[in-house]
C-alpha atoms as a PDB file:
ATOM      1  CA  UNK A   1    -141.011 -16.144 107.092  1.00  0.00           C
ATOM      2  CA  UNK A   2    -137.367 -15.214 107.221  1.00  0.00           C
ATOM      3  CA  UNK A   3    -135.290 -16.651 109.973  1.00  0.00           C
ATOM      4  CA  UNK A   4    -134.175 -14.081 112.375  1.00  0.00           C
ATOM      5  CA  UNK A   5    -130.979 -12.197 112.581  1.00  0.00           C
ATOM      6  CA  UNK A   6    -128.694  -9.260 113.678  1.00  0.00           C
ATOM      7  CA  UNK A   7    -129.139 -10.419 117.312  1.00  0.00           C
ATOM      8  CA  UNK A   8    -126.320 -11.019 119.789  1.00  0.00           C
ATOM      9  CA  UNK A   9    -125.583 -11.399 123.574  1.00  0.00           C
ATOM     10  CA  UNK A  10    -122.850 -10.676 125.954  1.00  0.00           C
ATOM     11  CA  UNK A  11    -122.682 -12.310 129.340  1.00  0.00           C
ATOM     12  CA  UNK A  12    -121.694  -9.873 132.214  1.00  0.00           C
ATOM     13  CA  UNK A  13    -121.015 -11.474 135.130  1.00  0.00           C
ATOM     14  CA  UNK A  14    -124.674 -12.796 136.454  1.00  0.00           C
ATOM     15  CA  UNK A  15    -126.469 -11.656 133.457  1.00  0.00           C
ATOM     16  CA  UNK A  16    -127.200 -11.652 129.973  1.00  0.00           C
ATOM     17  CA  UNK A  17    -127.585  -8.929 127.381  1.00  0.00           C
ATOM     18  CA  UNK A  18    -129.024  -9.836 124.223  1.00  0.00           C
ATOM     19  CA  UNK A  19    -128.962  -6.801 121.707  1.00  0.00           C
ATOM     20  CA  UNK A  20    -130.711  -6.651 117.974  1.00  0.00           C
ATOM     21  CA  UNK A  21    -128.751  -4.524 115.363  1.00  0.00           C
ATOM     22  CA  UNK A  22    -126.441  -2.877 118.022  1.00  0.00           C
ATOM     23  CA  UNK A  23    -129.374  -2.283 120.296  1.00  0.00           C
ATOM     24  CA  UNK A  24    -130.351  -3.588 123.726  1.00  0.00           C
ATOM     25  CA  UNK A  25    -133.617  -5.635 123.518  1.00  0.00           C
ATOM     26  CA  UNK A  26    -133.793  -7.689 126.882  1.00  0.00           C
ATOM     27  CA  UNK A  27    -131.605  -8.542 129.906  1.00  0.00           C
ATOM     28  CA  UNK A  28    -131.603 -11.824 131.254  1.00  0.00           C
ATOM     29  CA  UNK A  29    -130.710 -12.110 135.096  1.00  0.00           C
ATOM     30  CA  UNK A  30    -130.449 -15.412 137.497  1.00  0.00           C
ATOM     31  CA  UNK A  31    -132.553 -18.651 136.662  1.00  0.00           C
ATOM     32  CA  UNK A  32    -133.022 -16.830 132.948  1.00  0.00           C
ATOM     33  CA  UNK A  33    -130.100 -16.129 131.949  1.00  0.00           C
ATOM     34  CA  UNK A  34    -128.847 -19.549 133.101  1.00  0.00           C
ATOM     35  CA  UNK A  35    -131.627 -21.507 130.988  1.00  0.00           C
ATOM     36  CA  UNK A  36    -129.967 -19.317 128.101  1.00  0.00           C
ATOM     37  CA  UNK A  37    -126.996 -20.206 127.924  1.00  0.00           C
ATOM     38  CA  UNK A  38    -127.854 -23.740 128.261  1.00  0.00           C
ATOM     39  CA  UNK A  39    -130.176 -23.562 125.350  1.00  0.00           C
ATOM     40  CA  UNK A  40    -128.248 -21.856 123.410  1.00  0.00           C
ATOM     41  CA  UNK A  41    -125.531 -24.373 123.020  1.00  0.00           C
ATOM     42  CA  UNK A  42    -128.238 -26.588 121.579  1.00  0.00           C
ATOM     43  CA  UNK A  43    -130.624 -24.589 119.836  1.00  0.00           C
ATOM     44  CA  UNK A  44    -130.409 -22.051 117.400  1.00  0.00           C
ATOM     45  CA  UNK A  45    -129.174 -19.042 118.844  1.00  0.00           C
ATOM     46  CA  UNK A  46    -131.110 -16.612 116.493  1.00  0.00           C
ATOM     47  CA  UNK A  47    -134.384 -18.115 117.087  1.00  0.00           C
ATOM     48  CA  UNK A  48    -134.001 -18.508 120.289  1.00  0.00           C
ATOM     49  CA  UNK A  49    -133.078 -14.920 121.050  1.00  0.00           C
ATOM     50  CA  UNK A  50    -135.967 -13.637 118.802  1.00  0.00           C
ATOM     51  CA  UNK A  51    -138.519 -15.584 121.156  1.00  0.00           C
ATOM     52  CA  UNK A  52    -136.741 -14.154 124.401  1.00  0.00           C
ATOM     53  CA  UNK A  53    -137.016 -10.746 123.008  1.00  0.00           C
ATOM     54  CA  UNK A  54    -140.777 -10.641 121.670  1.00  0.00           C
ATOM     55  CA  UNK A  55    -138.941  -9.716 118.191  1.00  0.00           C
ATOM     56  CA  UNK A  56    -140.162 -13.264 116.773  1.00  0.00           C
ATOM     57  CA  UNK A  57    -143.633 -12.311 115.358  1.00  0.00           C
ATOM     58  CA  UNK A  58    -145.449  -8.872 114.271  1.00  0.00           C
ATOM     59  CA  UNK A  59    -148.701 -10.016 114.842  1.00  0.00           C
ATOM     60  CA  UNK A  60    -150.232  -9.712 111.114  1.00  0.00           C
ATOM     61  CA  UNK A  61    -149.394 -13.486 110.267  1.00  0.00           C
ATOM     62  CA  UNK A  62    -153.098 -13.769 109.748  1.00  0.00           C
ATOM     63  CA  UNK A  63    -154.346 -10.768 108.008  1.00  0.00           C
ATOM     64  CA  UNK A  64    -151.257 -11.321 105.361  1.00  0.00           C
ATOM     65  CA  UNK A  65    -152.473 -14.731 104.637  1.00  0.00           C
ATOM     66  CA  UNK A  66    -155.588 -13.640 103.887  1.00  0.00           C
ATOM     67  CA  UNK A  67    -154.301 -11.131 101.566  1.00  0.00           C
ATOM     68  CA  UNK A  68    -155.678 -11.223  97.966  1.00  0.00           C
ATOM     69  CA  UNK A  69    -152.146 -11.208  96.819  1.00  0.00           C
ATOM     70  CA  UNK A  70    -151.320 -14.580  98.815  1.00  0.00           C
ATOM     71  CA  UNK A  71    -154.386 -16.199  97.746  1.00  0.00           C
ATOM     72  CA  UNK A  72    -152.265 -18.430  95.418  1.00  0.00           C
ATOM     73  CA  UNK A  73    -150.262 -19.800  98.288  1.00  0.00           C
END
């Protein structure tokens, strides 16, 4: 699976907007948004943005495994 990308956030004042490809996903507010920006000194900021927003899996992980064309995998 590719790692994630096009995400970024922007801190205004007591809250955090986190927006994928120029668009707002998710707004973090108070104990949230703090966690955040702790964790994202130390983690990978992609990643952990994808999680936040819900834009980290599509939900066909196991039906495309079991596709005849991954078989070989």
């Amino acid at each position: 699976m590719p790692n994630p990308d096009g995400f970024a956030y922007i801190v205004q004042g007591e809250q955090v907007v986190i927006s994928h490809h120029g668009r707002n996903a998710t707004t973090l507010r108070g104990r949230r948004a703090r966690v955040f920006l702790e964790d994202v000194e130390s983690e990978d900021p992609q990643e952990l943005m994808a999680r936040l927003t819900g834009n980290y899996r599509r939900g066909n992980e196991r039906h495309a495994r079991n596709h005849p064309r991954n078989q070989r995998r």
